[in-house]
Protein backbone atom coordinates (compact mmCIF):
# COMPACT_ATOMS: atom_id res chain seq x y z
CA UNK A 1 41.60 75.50 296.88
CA UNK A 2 39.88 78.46 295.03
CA UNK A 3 41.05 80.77 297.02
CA UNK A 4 44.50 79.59 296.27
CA UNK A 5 44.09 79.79 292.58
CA UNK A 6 42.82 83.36 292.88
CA UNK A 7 46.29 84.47 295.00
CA UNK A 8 48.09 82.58 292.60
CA UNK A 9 46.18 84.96 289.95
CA UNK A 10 47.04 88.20 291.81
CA UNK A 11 50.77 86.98 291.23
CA UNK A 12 50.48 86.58 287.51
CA UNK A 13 48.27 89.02 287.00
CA UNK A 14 50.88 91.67 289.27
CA UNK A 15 54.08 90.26 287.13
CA UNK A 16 52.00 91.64 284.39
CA UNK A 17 51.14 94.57 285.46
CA UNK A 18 54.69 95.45 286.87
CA UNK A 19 56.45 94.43 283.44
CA UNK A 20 54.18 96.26 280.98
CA UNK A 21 56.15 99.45 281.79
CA UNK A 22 59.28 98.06 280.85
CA UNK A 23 58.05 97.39 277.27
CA UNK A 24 56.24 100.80 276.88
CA UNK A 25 52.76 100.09 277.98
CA UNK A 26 52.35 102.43 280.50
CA UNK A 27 48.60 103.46 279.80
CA UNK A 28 47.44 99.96 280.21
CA UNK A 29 49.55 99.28 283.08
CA UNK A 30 47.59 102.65 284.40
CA UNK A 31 44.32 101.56 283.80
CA UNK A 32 45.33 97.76 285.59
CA UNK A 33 45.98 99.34 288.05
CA UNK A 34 42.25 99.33 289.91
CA UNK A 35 42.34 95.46 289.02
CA UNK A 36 44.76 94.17 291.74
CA UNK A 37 43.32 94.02 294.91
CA UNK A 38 40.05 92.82 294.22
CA UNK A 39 41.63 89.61 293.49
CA UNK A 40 42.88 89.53 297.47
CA UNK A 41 39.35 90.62 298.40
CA UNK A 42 37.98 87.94 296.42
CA UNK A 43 40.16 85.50 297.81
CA UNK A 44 39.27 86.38 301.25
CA UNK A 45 35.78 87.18 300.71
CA UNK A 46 35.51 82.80 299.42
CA UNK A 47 37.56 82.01 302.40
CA UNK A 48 36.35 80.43 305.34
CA UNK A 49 35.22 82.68 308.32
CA UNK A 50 37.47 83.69 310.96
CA UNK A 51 37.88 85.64 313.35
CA UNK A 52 38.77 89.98 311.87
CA UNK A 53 37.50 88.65 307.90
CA UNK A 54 35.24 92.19 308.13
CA UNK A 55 38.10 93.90 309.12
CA UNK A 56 40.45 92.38 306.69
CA UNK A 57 37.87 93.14 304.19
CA UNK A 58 37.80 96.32 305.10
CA UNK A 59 41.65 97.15 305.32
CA UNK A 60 41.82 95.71 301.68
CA UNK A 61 38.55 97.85 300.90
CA UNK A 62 40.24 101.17 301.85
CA UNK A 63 43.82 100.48 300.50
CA UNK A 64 41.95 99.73 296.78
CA UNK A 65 40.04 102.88 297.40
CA UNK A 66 43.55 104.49 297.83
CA UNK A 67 45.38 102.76 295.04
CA UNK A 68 42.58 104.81 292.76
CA UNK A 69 42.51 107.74 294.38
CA UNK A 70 46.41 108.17 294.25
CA UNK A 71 46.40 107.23 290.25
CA UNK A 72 45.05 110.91 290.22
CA UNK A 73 48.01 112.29 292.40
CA UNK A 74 49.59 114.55 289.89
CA UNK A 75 46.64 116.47 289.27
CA UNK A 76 46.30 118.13 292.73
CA UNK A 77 47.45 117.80 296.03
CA UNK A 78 44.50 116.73 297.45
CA UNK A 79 44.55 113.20 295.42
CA UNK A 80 47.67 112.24 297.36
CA UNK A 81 45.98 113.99 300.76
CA UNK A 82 42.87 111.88 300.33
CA UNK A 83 45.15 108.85 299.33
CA UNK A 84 47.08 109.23 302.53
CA UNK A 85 43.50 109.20 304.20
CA UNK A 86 42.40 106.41 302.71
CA UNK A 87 45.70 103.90 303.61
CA UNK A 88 45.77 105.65 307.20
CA UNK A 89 42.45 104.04 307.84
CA UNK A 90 43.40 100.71 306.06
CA UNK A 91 46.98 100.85 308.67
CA UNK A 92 44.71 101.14 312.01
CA UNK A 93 42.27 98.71 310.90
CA UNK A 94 45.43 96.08 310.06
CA UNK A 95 46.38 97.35 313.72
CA UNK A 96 43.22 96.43 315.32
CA UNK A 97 43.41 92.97 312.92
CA UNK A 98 46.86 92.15 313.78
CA UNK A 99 45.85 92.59 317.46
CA UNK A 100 43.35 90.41 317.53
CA UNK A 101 45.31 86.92 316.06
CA UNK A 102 44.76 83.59 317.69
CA UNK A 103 48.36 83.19 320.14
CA UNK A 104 49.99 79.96 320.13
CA UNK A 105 52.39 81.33 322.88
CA UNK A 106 51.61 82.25 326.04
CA UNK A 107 54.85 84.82 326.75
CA UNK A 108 56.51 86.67 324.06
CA UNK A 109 60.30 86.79 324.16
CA UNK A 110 60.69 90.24 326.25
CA UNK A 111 64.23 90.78 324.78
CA UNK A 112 63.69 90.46 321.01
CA UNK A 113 60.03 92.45 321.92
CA UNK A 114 62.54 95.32 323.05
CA UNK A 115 65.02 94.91 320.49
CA UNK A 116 62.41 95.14 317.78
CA UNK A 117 60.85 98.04 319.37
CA UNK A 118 63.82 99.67 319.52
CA UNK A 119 64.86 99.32 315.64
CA UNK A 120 61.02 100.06 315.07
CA UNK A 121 61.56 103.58 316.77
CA UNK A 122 64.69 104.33 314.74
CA UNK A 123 63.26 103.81 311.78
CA UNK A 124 60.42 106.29 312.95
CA UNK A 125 62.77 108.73 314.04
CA UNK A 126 64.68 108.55 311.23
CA UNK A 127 62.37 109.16 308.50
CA UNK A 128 60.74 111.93 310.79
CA UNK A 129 64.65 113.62 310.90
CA UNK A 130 64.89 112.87 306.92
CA UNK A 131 61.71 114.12 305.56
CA UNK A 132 60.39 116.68 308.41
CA UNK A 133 61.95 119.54 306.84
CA UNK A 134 60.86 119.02 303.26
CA UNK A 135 56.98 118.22 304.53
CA UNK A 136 55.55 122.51 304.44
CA UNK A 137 52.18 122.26 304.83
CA UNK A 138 51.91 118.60 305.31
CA UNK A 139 53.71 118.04 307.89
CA UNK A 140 51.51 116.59 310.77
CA UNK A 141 49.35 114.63 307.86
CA UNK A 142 52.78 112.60 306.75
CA UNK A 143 53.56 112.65 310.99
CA UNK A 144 50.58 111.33 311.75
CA UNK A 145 50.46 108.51 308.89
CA UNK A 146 54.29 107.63 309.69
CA UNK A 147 53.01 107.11 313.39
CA UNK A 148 50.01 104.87 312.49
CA UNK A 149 52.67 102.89 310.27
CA UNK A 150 55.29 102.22 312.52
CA UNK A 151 52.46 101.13 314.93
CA UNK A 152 51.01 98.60 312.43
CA UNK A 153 54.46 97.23 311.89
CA UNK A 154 55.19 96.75 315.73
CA UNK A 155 51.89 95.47 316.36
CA UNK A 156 52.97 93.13 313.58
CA UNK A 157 56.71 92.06 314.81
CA UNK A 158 54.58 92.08 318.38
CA UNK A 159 52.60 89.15 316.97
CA UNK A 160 55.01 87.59 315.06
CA UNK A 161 56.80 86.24 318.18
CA UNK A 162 53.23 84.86 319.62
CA UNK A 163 51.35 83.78 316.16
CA UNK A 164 51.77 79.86 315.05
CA UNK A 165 54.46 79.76 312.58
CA UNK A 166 54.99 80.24 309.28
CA UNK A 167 52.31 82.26 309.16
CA UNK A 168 53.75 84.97 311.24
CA UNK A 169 56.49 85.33 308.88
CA UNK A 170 53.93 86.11 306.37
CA UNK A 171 52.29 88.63 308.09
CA UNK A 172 55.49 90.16 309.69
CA UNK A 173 57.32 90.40 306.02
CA UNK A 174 54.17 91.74 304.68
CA UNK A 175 54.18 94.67 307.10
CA UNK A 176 57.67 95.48 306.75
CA UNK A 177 57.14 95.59 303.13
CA UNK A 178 54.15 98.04 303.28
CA UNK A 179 56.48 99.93 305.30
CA UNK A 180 59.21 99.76 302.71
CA UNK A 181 56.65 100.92 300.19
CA UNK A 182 55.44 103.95 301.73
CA UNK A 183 59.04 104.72 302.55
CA UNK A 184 59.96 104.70 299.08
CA UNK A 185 57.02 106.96 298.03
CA UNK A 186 57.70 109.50 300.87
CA UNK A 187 61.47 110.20 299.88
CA UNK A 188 60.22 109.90 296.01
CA UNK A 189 57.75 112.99 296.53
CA UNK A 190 59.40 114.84 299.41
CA UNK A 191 63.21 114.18 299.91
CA UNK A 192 64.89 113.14 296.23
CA UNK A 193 63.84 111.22 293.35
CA UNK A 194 63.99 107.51 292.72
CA UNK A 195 65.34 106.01 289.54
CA UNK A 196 61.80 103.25 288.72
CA UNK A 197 59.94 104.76 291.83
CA UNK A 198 57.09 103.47 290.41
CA UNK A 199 58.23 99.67 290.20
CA UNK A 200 59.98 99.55 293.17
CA UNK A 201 56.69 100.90 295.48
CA UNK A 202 54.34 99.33 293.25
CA UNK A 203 56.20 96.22 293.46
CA UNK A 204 56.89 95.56 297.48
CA UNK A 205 53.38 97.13 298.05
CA UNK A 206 52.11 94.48 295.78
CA UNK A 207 54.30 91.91 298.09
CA UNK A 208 53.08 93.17 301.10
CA UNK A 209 49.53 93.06 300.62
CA UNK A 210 49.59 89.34 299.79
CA UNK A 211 52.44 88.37 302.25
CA UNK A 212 49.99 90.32 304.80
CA UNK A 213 46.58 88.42 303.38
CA UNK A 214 48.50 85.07 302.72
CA UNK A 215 50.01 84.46 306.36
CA UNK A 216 46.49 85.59 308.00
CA UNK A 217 44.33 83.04 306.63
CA UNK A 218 47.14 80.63 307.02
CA UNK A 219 46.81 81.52 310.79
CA UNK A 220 43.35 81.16 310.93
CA UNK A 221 42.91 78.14 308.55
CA UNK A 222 40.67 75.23 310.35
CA UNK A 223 43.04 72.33 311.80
């Protein structure tokens, strides 16, 4: 029950936060920033334990570590390099999470595995054909990162057909979010800008993180 009424708190708290730009408050909505994932790390730290709660601790741990070090990303380019660090470790650990989920089915569908894998990969190969030229320098940094994502979010749609449901629809629309997210931040910086970049990857990041920590304690909450 508490750790219910702490998600519900990350919700108002992130309405909040996402609105104050809207009526000119964009210093405080800068310094709220840091604010926002401790509630999900809260949350989970109250929780009951389960199987991958270090890791999911840990996955939160490193994307709040990157949330701050990216709110210094227009000083110098090594904010947003060490950002990218930071959420490239928080992806593989969510790989190595995702991987290890309790199965309530024995055989995944082989055709909508394929399927997915296949509109995984264009995604992939499309961003790669969209942004590669703009990259310079970082190049095989954004590569690498857009590799470890799409992984995360097949290793995601992978469990989804295998994970107890509606929990895997958590977990699955949480990835594709964070996917979303990032997406919208790499074509922001490198390919053309946004109109509200800031709302729109602040906003489905925000989604994704507690789509992504909602649906995995619903999959491992005691019958």
């Amino acid at each position: 029950m508490k750790a219910n009424s702490i998600l519900n708190s990350y919700l108002i708290f992130s309405i909040l936060y996402l609105l104050l730009p809207f009526i000119g408050l964009d210093t405080i909505n800068w310094y709220l920033k840091p604010f926002l994932l401790p509630f999900l790390l809260v949350t989970v730290l109250i929780s009951a334990d389960f199987q991958g709660k270090k890791l999911l601790l840990s996955a939160l741990l490193f994307s709040w570590i990157g949330d701050i070090i990216l709110m210094f990303a227009d000083k110098a380019e090594i904010y947003f390099i060490l950002g990218l660090v930071s959420f490239l470790l928080s992806h593989i650990l969510y790989i190595v999470l995702f991987s290890k989920q309790p199965k309530s089915a024995i055989k995944s569908n082989s055709v909508a595995l394929y399927l997915g894998a296949i509109l995984i990969l264009g995604y992939f190969f499309g961003m790669v054909g969209l942004l590669f030229p703009k990259l310079g320098p970082l190049q095989i940094p954004v590569m690498v990162y857009a590799a470890v994502i799409t992984t995360m979010l097949f290793v995601a749609y992978k469990g989804s057909l295998a994970w107890e449901k509606p929990a895997a629809y958590f977990i699955l629309t949480g990835a594709i979010f964070f996917v979303l997210s990032d997406s919208i931040l790499a074509i922001n910086k490198f390919y053309h800008p946004i109109a509200q970049s800031g709302f729109w990857i602040m906003s489905t990041y925000i989604l994704a993180q507690y789509l992504i920590v909602s649906g995995l304690l619903r999959l491992n909450q005691k019958k």
